[in-house]
Every structure is written in structure tokens, then in C-alpha cells.
Protein backbone atom coordinates (compact mmCIF):
# COMPACT_ATOMS: atom_id res chain seq x y z
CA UNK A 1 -28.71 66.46 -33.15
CA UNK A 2 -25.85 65.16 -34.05
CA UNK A 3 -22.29 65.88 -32.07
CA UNK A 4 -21.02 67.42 -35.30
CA UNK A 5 -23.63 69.25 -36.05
CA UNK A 6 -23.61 70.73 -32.66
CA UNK A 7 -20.05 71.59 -32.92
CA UNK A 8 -20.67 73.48 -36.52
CA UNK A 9 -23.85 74.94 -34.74
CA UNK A 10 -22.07 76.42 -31.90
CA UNK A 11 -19.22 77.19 -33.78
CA UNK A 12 -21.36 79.32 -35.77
CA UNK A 13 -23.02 80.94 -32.51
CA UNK A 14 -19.58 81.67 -31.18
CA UNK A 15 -18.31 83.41 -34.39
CA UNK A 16 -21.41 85.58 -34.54
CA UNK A 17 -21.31 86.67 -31.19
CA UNK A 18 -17.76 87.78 -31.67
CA UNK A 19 -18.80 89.45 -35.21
CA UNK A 20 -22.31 90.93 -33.58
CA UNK A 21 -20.03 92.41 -30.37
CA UNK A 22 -17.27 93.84 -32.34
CA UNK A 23 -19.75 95.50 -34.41
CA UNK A 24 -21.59 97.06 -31.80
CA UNK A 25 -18.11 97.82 -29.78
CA UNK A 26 -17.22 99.77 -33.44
CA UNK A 27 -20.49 101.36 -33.73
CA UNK A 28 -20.18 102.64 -30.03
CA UNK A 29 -16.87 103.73 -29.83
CA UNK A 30 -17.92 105.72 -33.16
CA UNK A 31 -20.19 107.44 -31.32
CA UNK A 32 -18.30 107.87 -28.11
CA UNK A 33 -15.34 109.52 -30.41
CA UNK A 34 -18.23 112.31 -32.55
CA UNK A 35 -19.58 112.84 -29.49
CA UNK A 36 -16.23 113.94 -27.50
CA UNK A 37 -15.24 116.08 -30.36
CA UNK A 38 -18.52 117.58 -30.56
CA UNK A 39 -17.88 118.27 -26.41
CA UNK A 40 -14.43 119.49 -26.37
CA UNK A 41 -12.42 118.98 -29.65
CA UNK A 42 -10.65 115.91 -29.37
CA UNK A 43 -11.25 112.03 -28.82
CA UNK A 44 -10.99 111.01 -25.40
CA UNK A 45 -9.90 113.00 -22.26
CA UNK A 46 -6.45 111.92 -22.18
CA UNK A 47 -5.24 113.03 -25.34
CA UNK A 48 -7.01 116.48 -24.55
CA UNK A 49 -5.07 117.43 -21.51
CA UNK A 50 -1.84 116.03 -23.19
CA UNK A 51 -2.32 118.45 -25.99
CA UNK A 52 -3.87 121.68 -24.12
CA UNK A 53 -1.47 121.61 -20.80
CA UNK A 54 1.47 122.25 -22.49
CA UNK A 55 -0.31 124.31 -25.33
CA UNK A 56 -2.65 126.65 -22.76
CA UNK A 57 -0.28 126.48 -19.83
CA UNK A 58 1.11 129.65 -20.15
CA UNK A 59 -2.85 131.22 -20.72
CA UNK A 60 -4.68 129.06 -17.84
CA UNK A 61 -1.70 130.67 -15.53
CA UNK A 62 -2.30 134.30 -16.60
CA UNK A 63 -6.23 133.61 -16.39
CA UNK A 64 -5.11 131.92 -12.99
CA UNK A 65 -3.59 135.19 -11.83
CA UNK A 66 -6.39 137.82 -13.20
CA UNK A 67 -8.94 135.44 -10.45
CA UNK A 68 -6.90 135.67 -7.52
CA UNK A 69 -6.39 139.13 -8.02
CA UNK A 70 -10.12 139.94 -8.64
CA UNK A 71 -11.28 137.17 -6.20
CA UNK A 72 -8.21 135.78 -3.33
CA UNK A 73 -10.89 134.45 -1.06
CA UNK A 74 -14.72 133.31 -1.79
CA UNK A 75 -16.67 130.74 -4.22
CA UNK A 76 -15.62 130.29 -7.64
CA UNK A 77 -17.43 128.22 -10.06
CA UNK A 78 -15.82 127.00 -13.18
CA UNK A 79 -18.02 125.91 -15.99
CA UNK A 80 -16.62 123.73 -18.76
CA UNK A 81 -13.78 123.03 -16.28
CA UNK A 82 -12.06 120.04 -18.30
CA UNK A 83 -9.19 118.14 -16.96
CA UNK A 84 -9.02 120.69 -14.19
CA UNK A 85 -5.35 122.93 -15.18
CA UNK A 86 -6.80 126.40 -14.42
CA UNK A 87 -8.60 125.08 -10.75
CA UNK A 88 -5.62 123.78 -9.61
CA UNK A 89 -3.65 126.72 -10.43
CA UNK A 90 -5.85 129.00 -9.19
CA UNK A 91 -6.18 127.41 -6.15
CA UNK A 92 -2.11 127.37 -5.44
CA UNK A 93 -2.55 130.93 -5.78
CA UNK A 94 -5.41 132.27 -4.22
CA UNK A 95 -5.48 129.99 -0.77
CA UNK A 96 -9.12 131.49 0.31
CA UNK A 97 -10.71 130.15 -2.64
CA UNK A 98 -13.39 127.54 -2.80
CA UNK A 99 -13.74 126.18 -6.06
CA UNK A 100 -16.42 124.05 -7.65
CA UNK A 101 -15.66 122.90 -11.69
CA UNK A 102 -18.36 121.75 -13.50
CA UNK A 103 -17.74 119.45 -16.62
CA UNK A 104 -20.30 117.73 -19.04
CA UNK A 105 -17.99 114.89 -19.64
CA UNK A 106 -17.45 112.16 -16.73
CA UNK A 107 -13.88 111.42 -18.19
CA UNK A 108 -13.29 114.75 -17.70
CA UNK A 109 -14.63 114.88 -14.30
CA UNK A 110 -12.53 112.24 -13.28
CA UNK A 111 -9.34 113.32 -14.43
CA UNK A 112 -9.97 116.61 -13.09
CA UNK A 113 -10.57 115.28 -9.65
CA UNK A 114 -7.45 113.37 -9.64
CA UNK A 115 -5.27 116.11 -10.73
CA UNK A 116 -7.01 117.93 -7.88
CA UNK A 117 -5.83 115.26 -5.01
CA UNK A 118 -2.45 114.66 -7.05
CA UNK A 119 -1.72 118.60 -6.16
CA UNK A 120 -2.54 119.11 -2.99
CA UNK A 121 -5.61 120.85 -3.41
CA UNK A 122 -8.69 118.37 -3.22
CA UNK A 123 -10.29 120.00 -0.12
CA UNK A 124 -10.97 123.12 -2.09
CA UNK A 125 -11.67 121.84 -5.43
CA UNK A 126 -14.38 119.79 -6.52
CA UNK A 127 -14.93 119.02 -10.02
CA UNK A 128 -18.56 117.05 -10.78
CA UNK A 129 -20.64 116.47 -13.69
CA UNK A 130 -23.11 118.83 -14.94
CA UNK A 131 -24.46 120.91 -17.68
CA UNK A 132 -24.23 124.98 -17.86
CA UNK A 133 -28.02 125.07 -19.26
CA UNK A 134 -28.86 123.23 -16.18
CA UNK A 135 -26.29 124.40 -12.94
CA UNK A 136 -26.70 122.39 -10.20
CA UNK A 137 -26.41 124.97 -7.51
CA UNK A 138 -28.92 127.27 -5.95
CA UNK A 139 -29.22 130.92 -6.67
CA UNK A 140 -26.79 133.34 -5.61
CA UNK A 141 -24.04 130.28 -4.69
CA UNK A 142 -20.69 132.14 -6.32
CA UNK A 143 -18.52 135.54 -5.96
CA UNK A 144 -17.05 134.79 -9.84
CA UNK A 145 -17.48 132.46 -12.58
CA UNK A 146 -15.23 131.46 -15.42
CA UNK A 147 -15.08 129.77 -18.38
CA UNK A 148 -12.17 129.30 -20.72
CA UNK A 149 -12.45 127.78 -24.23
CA UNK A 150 -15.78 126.06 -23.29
CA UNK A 151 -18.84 128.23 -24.28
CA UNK A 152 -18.57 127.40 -28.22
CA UNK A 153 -19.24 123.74 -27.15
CA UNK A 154 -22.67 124.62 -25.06
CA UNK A 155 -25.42 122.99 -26.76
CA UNK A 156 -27.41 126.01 -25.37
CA UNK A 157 -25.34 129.28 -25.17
CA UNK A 158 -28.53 131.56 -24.03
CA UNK A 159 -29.61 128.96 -21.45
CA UNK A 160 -25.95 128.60 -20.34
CA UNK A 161 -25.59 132.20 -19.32
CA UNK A 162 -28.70 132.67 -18.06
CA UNK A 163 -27.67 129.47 -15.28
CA UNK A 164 -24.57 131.45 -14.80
CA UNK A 165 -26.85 134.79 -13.86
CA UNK A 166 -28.87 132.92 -11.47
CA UNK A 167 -26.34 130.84 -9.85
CA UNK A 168 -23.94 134.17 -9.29
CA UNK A 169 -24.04 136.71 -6.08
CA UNK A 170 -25.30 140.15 -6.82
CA UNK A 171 -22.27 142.50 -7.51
CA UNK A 172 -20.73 138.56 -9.00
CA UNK A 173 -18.75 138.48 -12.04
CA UNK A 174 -18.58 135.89 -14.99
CA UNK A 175 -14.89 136.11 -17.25
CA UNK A 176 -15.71 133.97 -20.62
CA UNK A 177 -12.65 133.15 -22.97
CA UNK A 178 -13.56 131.63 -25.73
CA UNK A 179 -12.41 131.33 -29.69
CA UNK A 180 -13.39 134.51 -31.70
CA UNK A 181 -16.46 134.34 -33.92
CA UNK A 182 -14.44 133.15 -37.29
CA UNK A 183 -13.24 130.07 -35.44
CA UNK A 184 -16.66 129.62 -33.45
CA UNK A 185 -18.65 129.57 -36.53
CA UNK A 186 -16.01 127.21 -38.26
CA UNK A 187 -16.23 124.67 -35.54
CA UNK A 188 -19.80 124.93 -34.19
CA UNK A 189 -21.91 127.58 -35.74
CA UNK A 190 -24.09 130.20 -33.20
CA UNK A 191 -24.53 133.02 -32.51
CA UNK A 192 -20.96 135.53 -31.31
CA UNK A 193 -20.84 136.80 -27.37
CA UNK A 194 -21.95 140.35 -27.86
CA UNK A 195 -25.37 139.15 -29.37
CA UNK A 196 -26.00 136.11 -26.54
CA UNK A 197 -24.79 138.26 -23.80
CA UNK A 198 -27.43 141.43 -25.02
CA UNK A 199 -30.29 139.00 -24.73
CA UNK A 200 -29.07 137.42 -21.61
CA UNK A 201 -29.87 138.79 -18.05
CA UNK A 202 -25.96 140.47 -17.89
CA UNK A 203 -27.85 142.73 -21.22
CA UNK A 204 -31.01 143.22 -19.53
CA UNK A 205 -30.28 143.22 -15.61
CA UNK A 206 -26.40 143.53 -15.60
CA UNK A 207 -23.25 144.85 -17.71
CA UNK A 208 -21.56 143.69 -20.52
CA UNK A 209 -18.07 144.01 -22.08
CA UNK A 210 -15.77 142.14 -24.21
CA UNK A 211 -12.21 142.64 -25.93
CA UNK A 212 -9.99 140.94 -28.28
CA UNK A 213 -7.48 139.53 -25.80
CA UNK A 214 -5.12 137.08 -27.53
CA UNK A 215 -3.71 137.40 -31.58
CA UNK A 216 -1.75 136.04 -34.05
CA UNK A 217 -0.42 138.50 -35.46
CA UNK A 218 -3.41 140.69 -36.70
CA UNK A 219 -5.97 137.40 -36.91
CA UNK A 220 -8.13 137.51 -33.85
CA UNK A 221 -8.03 134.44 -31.99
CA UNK A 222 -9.37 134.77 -28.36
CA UNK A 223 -11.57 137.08 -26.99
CA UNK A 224 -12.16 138.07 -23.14
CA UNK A 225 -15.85 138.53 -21.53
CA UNK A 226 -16.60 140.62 -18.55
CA UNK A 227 -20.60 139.96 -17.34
CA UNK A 228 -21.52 141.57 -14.39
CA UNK A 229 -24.49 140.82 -11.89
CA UNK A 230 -25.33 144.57 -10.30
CA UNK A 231 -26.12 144.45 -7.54
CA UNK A 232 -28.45 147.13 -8.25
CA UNK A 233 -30.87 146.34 -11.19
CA UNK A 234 -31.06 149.07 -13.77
CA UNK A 235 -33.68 148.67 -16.71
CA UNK A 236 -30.42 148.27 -18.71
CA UNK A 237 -26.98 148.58 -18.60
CA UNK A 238 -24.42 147.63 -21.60
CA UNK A 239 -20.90 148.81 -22.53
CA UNK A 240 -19.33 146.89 -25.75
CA UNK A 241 -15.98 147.13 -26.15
CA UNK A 242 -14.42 147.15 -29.27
């Protein structure tokens, strides 16, 4: 072939390449970008915790209080544990706690783990990767669970608290924050708390309660779940709060 041929030839390679990995780079970061806002409402990890610390600070420390009053020493599992705010706080205030956050998103995970070792508190908080429909813990690992602002995002709400049930201590308690059904259905769709938690183990083996626990005025925005574990198993047990 001749040399300027080969020139136009490779040329021609190079430029396609370029066009062909762009493309794909595009395509991917597309996906990457639907598939963070379909996990936790925003585009990447960074811009998340940049929004929600200053925005939830106030909320994660209250939430941060309520566990170290209910639970000051013992395992605590987070679930949907994000950039790791409320783990870190809770473990400045409750010194006896053990803490293990569990995150579906790696960028989370990271982040979490270096806020974590940037405060002081890495030997008692782990953060890892892992999904609520799927814990992976053995049964009867925690004293409490919590989740905060996470539950709307599980691709499998009834599997997710059933993993919670079997991965709690009998007499264990699960507190679930999460968006009131208006804003659930606009964002994800489902089914609200009171009906997942009936059909759950906490509605057939355990108790149940939940209350409005943050507003705007008179809108509902926030509500507050209490699921108990008995530690002795009644047929049922259920107690809905208005």
C-alpha cells in the first residue's frame, strides 16, 4: 500500500477510535448518571453529600441522638448508609457502639469509609457494599437497625425488611425514616410502610408503628418507623399509629 494511503488509512482508524470511545464513554456515563439517581437521587456521590450534609445535618444529629439513647453500647447496622453523616455522628456520641453501614453504591462506600477514618472513628465503623434484599450478615448479628431516607430506593422493599428481621436480635429494633407516601409514589412508585411492614415478619412475628415525624407546615414530609423483633413470638402483634 502506498505510504499515503496508509497515512489516510490510519488516520481514519485513529479518528474512529476516538469517535467509537467517546461514544461508548457517553453512552456509559448515561447510564452510570440514571442509574445513581435511580439509587439515591442525585448524579454521583459527591454532589450528594454536598447537598444532604448541610440540608439533613440538623435531622441525621437528632436521629443520631434518639440511637444512643435507645442503644449507647451494642451492634448497629445501618442500611442505605450513604456517605456515612449519621454513623459518624452516632458513633461520637454513643462510644460503645459498633457500627456496620451497608450501601449499594461503591462510591458511596468509599466516601463513607473515609469520612469514617477522617473523624476519628474507623475502628467502630465499617461501611461495605451490599444490598438490603440480600444482608450480608448472619442471623441475629444486631441490637438496632436504621435507615434514613433509603427504603423508597430498595428495588425490593418486602425482601429488604424481611433481611432486616433475620439479621436483627430478638427484642432488636429497626427505626425507618423515609419520604411520606405522596413523595414515595412521585419518585419511585410502591407500596407505603404500613402495608410492607403488615406483610413483613415485624406484622406477622413482631410489632409495628409509624408516625408523621417531620412537616412543612401541614404537608407531610417524613415519616418515622418503629419495627420490633419480640422476643417472644405472638401469632400477631400490630399497633398503627396515626
Amino acid at each position: 500500500m502506498p505510504p499515503g494511503k496508509r497515512w489516510v488509512l490510519v488516520s481514519a482508524l485513529v479518528v474512529g477510535a476516538t469517535l467509537a470511545y467517546f461514544h461508548y464513554r457517553r453512552r456509559d456515563l448515561g447510564r452510570r448518571f440514571v442509574e445513581n439517581f435511580r439509587r439515591y437521587s442525585a448524579p454521583n456521590a459527591t454532589l450528594y453529600d454536598a447537598v444532604t450534609a448541610p440540608l439533613f445535618g440538623g435531622f441525621f444529629g437528632r436521629v443520631a441522638t434518639e440511637l444512643a439513647e435507645l442503644a449507647p453500647s451494642g451492634e448497629v447496622l445501618e442500611v442505605g448508609s450513604g456517605p456515612g453523616r449519621l454513623a459518624a455522628r452516632l458513633a461520637e456520641l454513643a462510644p460503645g457502639v459498633q457500627l456496620t453501614g451497608v450501601d449499594i453504591s461503591p462510591e458511596m462506600v468509599e466516601r463513607a469509609n473515609s469520612l469514617a477514618a477522617n473523624s476519628g472513628v474507623a475502628g467502630r465503623v465499617e461501611f461495605r457494599v451490599g444490598d438490603v434484599a440480600s444482608l450480608p450478615f448472619s442471623d441475629a448479628s444486631f441490637d438496632v437497625a436504621v435507615s434514613t431516607f433509603s427504603m423508597h430506593h430498595w428495588s425490593d422493599p418486602p425482601k429488604g425488611l424481611e433481611e432486616i428481621y433475620r439479621v436483627l436480635r430478638p427484642g432488636a429494633i429497626a427505626l425507618i425514616y423515609d419520604v411520606v407516601d405522596w413523595i414515595r409514589r412521585f419518585e419511585q412508585g410502591g407500596p407505603p410502610i404500613a402495608e410492607l411492614a403488615k406483610e413483613s415478619p415485624f406484622g406477622e412475628r413482631g410489632a409495628f408503628s409509624h408516625s408523621i415525624t417531620t412537616r412543612l407546615g401541614p404537608i407531610p414530609l417524613v415519616y418515622r418507623a418503629e419495627l420490633l423483633k419480640l422476643e417472644k413470638q405472638p401469632a400477631k402483634v400490630m399497633a398503627d399509629l396515626p
